[in-house]
N, C-alpha and C. Protein backbone atom coordinates (compact mmCIF):
# COMPACT_ATOMS: atom_id res chain seq x y z
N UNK A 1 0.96 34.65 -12.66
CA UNK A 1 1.14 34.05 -11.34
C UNK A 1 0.30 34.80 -10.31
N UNK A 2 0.27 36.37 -10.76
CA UNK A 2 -0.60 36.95 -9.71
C UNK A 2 -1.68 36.76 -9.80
N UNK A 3 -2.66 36.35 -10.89
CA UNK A 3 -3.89 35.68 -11.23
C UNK A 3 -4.21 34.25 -10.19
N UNK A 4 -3.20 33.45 -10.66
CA UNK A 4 -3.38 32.52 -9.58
C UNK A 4 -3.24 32.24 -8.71
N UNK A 5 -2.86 32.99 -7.89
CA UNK A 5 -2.49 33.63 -6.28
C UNK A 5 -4.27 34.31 -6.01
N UNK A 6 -4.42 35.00 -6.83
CA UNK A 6 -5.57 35.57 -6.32
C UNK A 6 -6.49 34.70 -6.39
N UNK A 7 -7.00 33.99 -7.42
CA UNK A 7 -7.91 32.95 -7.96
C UNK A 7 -8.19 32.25 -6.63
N UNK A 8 -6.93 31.70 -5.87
CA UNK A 8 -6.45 30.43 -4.86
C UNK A 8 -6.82 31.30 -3.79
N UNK A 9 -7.13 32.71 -3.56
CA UNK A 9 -7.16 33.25 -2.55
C UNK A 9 -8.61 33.24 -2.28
N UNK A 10 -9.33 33.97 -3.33
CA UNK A 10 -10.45 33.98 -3.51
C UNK A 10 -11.19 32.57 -3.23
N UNK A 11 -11.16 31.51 -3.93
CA UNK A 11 -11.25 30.17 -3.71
C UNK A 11 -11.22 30.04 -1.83
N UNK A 12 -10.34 30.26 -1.05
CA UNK A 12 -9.79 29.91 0.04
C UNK A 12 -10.78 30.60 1.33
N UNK A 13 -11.39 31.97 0.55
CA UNK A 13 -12.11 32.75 1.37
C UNK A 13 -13.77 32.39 0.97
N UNK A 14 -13.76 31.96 -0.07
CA UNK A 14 -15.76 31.53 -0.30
C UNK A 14 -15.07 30.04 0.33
N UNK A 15 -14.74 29.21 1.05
CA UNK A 15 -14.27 27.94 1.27
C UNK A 15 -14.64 28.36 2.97
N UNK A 16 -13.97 29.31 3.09
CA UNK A 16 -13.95 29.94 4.92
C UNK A 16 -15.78 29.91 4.88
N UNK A 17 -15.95 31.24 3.96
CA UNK A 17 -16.99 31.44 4.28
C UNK A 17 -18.32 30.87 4.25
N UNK A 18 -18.31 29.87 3.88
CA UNK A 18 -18.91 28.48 3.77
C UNK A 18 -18.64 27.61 5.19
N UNK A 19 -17.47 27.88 5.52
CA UNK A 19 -17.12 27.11 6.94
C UNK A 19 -17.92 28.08 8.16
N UNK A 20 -17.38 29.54 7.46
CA UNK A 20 -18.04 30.37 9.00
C UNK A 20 -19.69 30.14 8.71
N UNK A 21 -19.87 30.04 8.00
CA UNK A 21 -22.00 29.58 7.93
C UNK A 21 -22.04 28.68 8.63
N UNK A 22 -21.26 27.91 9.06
CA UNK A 22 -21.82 26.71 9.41
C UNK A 22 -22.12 25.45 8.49
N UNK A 23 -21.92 25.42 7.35
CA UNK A 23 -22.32 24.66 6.19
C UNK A 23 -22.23 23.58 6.28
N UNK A 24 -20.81 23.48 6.30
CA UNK A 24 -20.08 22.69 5.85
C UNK A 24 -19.51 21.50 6.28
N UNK A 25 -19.53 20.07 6.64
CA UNK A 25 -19.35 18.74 7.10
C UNK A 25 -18.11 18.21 6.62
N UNK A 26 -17.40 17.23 7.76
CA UNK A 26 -16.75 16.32 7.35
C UNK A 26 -17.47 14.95 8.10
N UNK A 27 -17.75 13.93 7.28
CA UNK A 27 -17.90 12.72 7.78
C UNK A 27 -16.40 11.93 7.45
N UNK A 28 -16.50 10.97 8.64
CA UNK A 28 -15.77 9.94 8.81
C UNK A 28 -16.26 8.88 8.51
N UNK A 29 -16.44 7.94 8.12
CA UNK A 29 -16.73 6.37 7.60
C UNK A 29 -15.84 5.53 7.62
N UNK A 30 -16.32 4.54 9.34
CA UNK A 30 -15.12 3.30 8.70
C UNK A 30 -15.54 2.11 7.69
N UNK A 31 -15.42 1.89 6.51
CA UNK A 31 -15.49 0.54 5.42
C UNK A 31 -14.22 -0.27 5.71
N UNK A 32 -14.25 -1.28 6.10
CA UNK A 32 -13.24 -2.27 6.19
C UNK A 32 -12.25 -2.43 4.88
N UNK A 33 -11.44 -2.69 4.59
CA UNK A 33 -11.25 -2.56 3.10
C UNK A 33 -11.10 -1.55 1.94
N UNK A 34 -11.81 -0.64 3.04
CA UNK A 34 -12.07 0.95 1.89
C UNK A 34 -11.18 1.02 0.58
N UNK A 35 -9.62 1.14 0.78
CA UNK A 35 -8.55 1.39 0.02
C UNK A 35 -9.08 0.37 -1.26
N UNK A 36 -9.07 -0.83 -0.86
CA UNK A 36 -9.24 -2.02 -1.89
C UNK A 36 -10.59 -2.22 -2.86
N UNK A 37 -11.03 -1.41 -2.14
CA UNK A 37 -12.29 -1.00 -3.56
C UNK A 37 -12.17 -1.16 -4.61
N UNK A 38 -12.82 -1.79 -5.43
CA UNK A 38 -12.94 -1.42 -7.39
C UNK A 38 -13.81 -0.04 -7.50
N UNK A 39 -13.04 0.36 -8.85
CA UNK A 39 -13.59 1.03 -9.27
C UNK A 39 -15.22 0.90 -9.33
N UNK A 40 -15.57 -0.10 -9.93
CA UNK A 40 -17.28 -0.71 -9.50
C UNK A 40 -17.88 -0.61 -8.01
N UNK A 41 -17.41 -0.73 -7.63
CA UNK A 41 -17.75 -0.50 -6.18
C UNK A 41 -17.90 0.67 -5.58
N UNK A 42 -16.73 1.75 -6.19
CA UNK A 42 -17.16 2.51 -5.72
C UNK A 42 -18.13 3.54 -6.44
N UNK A 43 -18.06 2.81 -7.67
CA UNK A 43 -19.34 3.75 -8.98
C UNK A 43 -20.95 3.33 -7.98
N UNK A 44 -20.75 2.26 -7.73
CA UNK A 44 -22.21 1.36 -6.95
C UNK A 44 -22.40 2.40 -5.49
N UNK A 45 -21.48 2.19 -4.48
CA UNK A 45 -21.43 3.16 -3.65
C UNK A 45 -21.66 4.57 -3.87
N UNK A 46 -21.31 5.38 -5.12
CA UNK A 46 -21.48 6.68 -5.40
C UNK A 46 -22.98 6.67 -5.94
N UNK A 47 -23.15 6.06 -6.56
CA UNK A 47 -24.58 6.04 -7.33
C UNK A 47 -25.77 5.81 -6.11
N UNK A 48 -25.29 5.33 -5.27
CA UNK A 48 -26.21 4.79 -4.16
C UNK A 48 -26.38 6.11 -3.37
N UNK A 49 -25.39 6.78 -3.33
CA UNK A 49 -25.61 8.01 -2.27
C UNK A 49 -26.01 8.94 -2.74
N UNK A 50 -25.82 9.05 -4.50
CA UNK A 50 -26.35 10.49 -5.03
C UNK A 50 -28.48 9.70 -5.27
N UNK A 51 -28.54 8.76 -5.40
CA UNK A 51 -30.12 8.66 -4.70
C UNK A 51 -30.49 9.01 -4.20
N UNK A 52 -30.10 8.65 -2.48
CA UNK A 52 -30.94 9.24 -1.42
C UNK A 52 -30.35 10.78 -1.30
N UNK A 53 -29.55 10.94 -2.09
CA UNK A 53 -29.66 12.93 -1.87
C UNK A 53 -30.40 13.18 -2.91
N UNK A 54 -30.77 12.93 -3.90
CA UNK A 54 -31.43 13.71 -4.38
C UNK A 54 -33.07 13.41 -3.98
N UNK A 55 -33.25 12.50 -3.56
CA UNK A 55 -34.51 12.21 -2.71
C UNK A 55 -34.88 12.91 -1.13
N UNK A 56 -33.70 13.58 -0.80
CA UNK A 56 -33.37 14.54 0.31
C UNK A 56 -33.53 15.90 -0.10
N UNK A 57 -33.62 16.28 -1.13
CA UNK A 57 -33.70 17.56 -1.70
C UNK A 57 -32.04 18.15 -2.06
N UNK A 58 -32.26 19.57 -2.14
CA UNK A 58 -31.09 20.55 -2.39
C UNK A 58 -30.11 20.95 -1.36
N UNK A 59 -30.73 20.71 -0.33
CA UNK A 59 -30.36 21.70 0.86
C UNK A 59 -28.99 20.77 1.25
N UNK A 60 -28.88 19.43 0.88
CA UNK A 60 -27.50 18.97 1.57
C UNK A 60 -26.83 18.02 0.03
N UNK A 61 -25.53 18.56 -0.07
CA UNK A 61 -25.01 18.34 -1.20
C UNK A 61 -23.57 17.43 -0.62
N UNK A 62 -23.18 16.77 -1.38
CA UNK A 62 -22.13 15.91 -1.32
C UNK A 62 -20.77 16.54 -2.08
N UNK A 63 -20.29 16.92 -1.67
CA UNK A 63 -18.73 18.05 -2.61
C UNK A 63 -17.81 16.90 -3.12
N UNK A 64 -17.46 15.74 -1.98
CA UNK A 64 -16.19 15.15 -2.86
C UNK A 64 -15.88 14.26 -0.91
N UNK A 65 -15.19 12.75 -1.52
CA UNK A 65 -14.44 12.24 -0.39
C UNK A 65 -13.24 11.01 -0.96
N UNK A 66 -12.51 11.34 0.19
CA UNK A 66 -11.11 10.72 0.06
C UNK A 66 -11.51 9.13 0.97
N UNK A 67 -10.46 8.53 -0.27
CA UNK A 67 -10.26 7.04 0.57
C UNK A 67 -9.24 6.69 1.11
N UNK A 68 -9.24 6.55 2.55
CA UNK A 68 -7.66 6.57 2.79
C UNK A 68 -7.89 5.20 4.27
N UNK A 69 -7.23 4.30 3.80
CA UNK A 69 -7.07 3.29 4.11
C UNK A 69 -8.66 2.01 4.84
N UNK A 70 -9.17 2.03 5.63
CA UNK A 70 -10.36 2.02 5.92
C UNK A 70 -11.05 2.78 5.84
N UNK A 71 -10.71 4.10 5.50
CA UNK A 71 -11.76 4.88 6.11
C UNK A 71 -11.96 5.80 4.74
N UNK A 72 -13.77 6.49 4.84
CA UNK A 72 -13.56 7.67 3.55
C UNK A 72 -13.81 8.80 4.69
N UNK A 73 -13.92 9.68 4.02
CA UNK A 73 -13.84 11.00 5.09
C UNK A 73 -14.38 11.93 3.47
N UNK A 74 -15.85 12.25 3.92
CA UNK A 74 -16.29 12.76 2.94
C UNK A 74 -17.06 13.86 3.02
N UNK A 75 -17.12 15.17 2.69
CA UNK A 75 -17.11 16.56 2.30
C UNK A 75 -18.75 16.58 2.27
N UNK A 76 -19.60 17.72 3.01
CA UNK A 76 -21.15 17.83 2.39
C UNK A 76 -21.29 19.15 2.54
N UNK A 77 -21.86 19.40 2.15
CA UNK A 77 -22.78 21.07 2.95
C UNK A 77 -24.22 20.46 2.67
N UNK A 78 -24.36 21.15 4.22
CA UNK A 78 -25.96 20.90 4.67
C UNK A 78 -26.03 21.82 5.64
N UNK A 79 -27.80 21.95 6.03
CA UNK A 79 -27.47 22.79 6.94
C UNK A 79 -27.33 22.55 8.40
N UNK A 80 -27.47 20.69 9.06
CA UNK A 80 -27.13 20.36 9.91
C UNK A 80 -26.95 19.25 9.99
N UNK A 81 -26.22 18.45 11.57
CA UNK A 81 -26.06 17.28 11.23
C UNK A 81 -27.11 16.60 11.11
N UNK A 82 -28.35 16.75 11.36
CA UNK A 82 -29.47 15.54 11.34
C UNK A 82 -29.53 14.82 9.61
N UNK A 83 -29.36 16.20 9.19
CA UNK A 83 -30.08 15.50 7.60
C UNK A 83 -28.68 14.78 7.12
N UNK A 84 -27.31 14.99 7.76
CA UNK A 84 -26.25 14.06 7.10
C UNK A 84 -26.60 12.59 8.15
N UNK A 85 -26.69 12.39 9.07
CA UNK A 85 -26.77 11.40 9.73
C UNK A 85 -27.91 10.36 8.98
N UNK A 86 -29.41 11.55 8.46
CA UNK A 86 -30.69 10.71 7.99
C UNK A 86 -30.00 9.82 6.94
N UNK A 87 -28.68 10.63 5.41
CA UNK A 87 -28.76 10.38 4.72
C UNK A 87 -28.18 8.79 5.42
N UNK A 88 -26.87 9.14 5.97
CA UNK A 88 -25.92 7.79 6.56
C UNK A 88 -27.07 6.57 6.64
N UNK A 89 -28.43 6.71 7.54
CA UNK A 89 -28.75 6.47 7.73
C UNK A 89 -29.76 5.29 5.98
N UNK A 90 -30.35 6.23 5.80
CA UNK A 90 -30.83 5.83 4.68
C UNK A 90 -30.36 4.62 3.78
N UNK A 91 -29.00 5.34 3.64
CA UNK A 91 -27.61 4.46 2.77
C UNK A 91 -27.56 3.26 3.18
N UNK A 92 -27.65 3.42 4.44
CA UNK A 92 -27.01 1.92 4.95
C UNK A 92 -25.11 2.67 5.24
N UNK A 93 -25.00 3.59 5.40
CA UNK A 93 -23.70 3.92 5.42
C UNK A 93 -23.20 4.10 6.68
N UNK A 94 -21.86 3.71 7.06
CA UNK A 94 -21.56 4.44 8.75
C UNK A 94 -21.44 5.91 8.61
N UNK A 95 -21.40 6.35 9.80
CA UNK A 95 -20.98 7.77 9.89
C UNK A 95 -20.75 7.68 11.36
N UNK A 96 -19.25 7.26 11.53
CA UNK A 96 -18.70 7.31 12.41
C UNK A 96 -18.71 8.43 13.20
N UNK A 97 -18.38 10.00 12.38
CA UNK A 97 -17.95 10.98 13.09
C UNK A 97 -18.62 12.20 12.25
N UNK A 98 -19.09 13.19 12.22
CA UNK A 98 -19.61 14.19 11.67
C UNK A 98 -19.17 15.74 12.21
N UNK A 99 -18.49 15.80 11.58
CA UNK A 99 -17.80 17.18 12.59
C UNK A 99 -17.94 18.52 11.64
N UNK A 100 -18.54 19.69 12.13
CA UNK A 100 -18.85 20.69 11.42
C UNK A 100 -17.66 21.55 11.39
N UNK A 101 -16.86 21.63 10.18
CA UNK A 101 -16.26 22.98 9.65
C UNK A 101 -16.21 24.30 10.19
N UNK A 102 -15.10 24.63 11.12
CA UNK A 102 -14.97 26.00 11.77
C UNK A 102 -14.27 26.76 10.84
N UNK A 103 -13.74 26.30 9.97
CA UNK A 103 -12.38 27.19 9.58
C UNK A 103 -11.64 26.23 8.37
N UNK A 104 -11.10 26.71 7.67
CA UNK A 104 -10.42 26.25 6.54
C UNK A 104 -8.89 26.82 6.28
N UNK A 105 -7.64 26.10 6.13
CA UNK A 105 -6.80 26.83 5.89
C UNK A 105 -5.80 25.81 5.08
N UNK A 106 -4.96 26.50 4.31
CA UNK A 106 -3.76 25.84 3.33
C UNK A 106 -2.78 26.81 3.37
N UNK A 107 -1.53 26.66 1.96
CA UNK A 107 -0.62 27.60 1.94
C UNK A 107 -0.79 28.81 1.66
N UNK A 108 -2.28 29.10 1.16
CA UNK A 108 -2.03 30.61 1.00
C UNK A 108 -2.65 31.08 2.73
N UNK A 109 -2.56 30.45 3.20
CA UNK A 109 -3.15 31.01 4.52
C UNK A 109 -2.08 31.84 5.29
N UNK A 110 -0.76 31.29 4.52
CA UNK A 110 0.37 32.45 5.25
C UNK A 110 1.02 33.34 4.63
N UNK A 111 0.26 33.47 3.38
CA UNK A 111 0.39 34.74 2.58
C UNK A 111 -0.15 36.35 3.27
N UNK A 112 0.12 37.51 2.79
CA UNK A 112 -0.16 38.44 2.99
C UNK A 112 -1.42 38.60 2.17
């Protein structure tokens, strides 16, 4: 248990410290419908965005995004907003909102 306390801790602090760089993005995207997606759709949508990143180079990576009702709200590190906006852009994707990562916190955040 103390393994995975630490593991989750460790995890929690390269997560910060990724936030204190500056790295790290959340986009907002409204898709009408989002929730109601097929699975196909969203393989088509995923496949579509790992294109124009890898045609963007290394420097801005896609981590992971949630679908939650209209909207995805999806995870990058880059090193600013222009090149997440280019990709939005590129995609054909919205990017409602782009807000850079100050800080990161969960339950071990009120651990000792």
């Amino acid at each position: 248990m103390r393994l995975i306390k630490s593991i989750a801790a460790l995890t929690l602090s390269s997560l910060s410290s990724l936030a204190a760089a500056g790295n790290q993005y959340i986009i907002e995207r409204t898709i009408p419908g989002a929730s109601q997606l097929s699975a196909a759709e969203l393989k088509s949508i995923s496949q579509k965005s790992r294109a124009i990143l890898e045609s963007l180079g290394p420097e801005i990576q896609w981590q992971q995004s949630y679908v939650a009702e209209d909207k995805f709200y999806c995870v990058y590190e880059a090193p600013n907003k222009d090149i997440i906006a280019k990709h939005a852009k590129l995609g054909g994707f919205p990017a409602d909102k782009i807000a850079q990562v100050s800080g990161v916190i969960g339950p071990n955040t009120a651990e000792d």
